[in-house]
Protein backbone atom coordinates (compact mmCIF):
# COMPACT_ATOMS: atom_id res chain seq x y z
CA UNK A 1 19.13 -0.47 8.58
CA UNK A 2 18.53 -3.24 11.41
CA UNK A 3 18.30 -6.98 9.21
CA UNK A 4 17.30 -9.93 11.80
CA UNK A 5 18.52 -13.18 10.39
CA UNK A 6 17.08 -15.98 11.50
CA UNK A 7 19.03 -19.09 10.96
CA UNK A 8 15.96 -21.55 10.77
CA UNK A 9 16.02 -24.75 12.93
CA UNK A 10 19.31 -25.78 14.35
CA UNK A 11 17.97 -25.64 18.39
CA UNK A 12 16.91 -28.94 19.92
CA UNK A 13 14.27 -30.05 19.32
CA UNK A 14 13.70 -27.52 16.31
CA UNK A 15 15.56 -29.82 14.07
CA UNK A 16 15.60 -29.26 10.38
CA UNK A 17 14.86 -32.03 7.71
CA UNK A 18 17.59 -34.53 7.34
CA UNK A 19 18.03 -36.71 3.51
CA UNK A 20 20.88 -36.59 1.17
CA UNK A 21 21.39 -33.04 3.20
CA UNK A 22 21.41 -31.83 5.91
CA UNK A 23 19.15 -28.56 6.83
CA UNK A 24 20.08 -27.54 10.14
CA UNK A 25 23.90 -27.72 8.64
CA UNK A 26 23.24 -25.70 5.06
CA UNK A 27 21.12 -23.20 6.93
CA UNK A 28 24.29 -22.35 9.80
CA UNK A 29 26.47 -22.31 6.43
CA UNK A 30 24.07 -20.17 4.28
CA UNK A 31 23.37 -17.76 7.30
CA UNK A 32 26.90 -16.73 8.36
CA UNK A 33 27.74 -16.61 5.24
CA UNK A 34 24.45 -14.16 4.80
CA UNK A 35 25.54 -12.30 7.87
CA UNK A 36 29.22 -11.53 6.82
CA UNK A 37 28.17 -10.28 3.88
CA UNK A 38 25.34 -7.76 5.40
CA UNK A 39 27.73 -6.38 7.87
CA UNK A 40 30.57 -5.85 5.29
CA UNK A 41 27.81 -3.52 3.30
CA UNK A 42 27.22 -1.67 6.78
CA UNK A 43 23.21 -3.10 7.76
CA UNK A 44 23.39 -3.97 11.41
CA UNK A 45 22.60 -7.69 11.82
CA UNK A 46 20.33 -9.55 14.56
CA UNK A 47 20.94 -12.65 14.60
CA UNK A 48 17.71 -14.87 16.39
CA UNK A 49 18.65 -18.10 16.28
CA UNK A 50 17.98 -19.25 20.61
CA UNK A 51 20.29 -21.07 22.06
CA UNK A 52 17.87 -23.05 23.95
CA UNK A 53 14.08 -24.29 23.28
CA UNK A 54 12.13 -26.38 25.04
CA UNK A 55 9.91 -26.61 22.02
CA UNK A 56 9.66 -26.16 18.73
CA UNK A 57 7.24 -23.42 19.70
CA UNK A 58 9.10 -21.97 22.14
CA UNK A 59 11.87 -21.95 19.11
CA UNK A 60 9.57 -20.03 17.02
CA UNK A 61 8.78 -17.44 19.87
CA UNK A 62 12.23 -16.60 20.75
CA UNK A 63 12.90 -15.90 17.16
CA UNK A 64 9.82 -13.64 16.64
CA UNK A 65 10.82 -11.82 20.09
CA UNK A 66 14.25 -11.42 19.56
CA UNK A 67 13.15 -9.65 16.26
CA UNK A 68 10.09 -7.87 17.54
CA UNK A 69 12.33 -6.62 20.76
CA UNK A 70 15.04 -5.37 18.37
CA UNK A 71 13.08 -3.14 16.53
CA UNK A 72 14.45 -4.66 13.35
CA UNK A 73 13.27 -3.48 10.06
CA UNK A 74 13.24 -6.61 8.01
CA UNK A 75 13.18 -10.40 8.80
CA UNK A 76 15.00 -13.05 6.81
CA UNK A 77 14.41 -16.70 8.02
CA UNK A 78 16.99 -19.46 6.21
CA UNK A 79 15.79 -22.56 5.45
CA UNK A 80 15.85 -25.85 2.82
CA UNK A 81 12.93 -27.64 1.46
CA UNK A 82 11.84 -31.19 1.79
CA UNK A 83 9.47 -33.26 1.00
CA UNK A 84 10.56 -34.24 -2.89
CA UNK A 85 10.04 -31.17 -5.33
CA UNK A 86 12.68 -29.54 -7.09
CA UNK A 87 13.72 -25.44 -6.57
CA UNK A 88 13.33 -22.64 -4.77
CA UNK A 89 10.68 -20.93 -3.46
CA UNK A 90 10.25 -17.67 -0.59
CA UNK A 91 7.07 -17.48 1.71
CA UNK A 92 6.26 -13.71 2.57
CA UNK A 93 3.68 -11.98 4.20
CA UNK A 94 2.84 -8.23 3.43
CA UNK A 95 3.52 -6.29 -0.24
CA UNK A 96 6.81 -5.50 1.28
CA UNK A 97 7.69 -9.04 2.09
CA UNK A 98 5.92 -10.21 -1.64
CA UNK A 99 8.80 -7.82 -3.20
CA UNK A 100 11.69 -8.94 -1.63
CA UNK A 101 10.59 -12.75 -1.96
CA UNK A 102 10.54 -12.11 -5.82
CA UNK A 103 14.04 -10.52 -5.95
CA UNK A 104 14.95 -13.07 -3.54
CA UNK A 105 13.77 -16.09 -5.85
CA UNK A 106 15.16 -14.29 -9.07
CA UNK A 107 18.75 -14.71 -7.67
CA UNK A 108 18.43 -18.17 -6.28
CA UNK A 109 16.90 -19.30 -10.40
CA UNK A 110 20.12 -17.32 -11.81
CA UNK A 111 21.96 -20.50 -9.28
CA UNK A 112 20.34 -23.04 -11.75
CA UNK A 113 17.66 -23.64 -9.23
CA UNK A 114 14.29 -24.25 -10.57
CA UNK A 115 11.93 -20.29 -9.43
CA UNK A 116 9.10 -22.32 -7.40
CA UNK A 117 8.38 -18.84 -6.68
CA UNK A 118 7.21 -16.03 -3.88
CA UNK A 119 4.05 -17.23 -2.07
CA UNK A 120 2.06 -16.00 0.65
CA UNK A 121 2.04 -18.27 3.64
CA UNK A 122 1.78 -16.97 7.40
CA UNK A 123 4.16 -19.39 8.75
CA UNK A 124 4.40 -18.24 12.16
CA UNK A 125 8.05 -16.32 12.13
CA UNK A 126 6.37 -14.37 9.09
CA UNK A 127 2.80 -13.30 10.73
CA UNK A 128 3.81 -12.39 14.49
CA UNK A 129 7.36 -10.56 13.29
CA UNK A 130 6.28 -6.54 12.88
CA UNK A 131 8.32 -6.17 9.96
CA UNK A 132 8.54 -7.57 6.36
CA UNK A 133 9.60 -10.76 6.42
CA UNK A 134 10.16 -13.48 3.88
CA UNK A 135 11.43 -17.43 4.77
CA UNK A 136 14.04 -18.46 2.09
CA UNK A 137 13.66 -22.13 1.15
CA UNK A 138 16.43 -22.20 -1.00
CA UNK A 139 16.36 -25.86 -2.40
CA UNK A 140 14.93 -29.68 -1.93
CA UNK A 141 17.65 -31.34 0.85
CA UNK A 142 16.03 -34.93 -0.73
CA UNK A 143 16.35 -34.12 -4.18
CA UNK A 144 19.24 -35.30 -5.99
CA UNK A 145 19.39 -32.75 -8.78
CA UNK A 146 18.79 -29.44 -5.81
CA UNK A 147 21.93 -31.44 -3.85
CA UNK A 148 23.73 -32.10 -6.85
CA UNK A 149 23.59 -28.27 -7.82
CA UNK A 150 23.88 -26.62 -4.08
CA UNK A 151 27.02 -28.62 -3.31
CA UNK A 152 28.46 -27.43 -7.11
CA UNK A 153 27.96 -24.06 -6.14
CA UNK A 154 27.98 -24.04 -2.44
CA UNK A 155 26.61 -22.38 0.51
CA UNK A 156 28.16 -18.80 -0.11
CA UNK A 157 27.10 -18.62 -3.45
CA UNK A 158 23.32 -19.31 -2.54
CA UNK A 159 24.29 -16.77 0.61
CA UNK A 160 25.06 -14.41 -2.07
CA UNK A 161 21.88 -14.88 -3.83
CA UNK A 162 20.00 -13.99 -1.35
CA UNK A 163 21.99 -11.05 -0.32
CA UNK A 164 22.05 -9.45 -3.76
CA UNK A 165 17.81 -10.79 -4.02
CA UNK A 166 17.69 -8.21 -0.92
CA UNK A 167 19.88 -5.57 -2.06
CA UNK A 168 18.04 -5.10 -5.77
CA UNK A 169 15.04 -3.97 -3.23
CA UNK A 170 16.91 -2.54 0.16
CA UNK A 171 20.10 -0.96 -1.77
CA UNK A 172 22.20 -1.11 1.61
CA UNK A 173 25.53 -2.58 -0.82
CA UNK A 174 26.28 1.14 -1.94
CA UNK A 175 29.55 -0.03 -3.60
């Protein structure tokens, strides 16, 4: 099983949103910690984060390629909200992509995060990738209740979320 895990922003000038936290920052965190945790249960990981963009679209297109060009059979885009709500919610496209958003958002609610819930949404990273894909906004970075409760339980526990969200669907963790 080929995962591509797309550690959202963190390219100038694809900068995340910046308040209390700090996206481009919890996304690295969240993703490597996401990463370890997929290769320990055996699913080969592509990362796509570029290491250069002129753009913000030119971001975007790398990270579609990169997954596209790999062949990879899901796509998992890290991010944080902003913009002053409270929780977590997971933007799919496709049935697939609805299911693991909802497994996804299940695990992030057992955190104490308020289930904003799976919604459809063909951010661009979700509708040119070939394969399910969800984006993970996993809390509000200018909320101070989402801060209060991400830094209590920290970036590998939200990493871990997420992995067991996708494992209730994929079953890769055989252990």
């Amino acid at each position: 099983m080929k995962i591509t895990v797309d550690i959202g922003h963190n390219v100038p000038p694809d900068g995340g949103a910046v308040d209390i936290g700090n996206e481009n920052v919890m996304n690295l965190a969240v993703g490597n910690h996401l990463i370890s945790m997929l290769v320990k249960a055996g699913v080969q990981v592509i990362p796509c984060r570029p290491l250069k963009a002129s753009s913000v679209n030119d971001s975007l297109r790398q990270r579609v390629n990169t997954a596209n060009e790999a062949n990879a059979d899901y796509f998992v885009s890290i991010h944080h909200n902003a913009g002053g709500g409270r929780g977590c919610e997971v933007f799919y496209v496709g049935n697939f992509g609805c299911t693991l958003a909802v497994e996804v958002c299940k695990q992030l609610a057992n955190l104490g995060f308020n289930n904003r819930g799976a919604k459809y949404k063909k951010f661009f990273v979700l509708n040119k990738t070939k394969m399910p894909a969800i984006l993970v906004e996993t809390c509000f970075v200018d909320t101070q209740s989402d801060m209060n409760l991400w830094n209590r339980v920290g970036a590998e526990a939200v990493a871990k979320a997420i992995y067991d969200g996708l494992n209730t669907v994929l079953k890769f963790d055989k252990s």
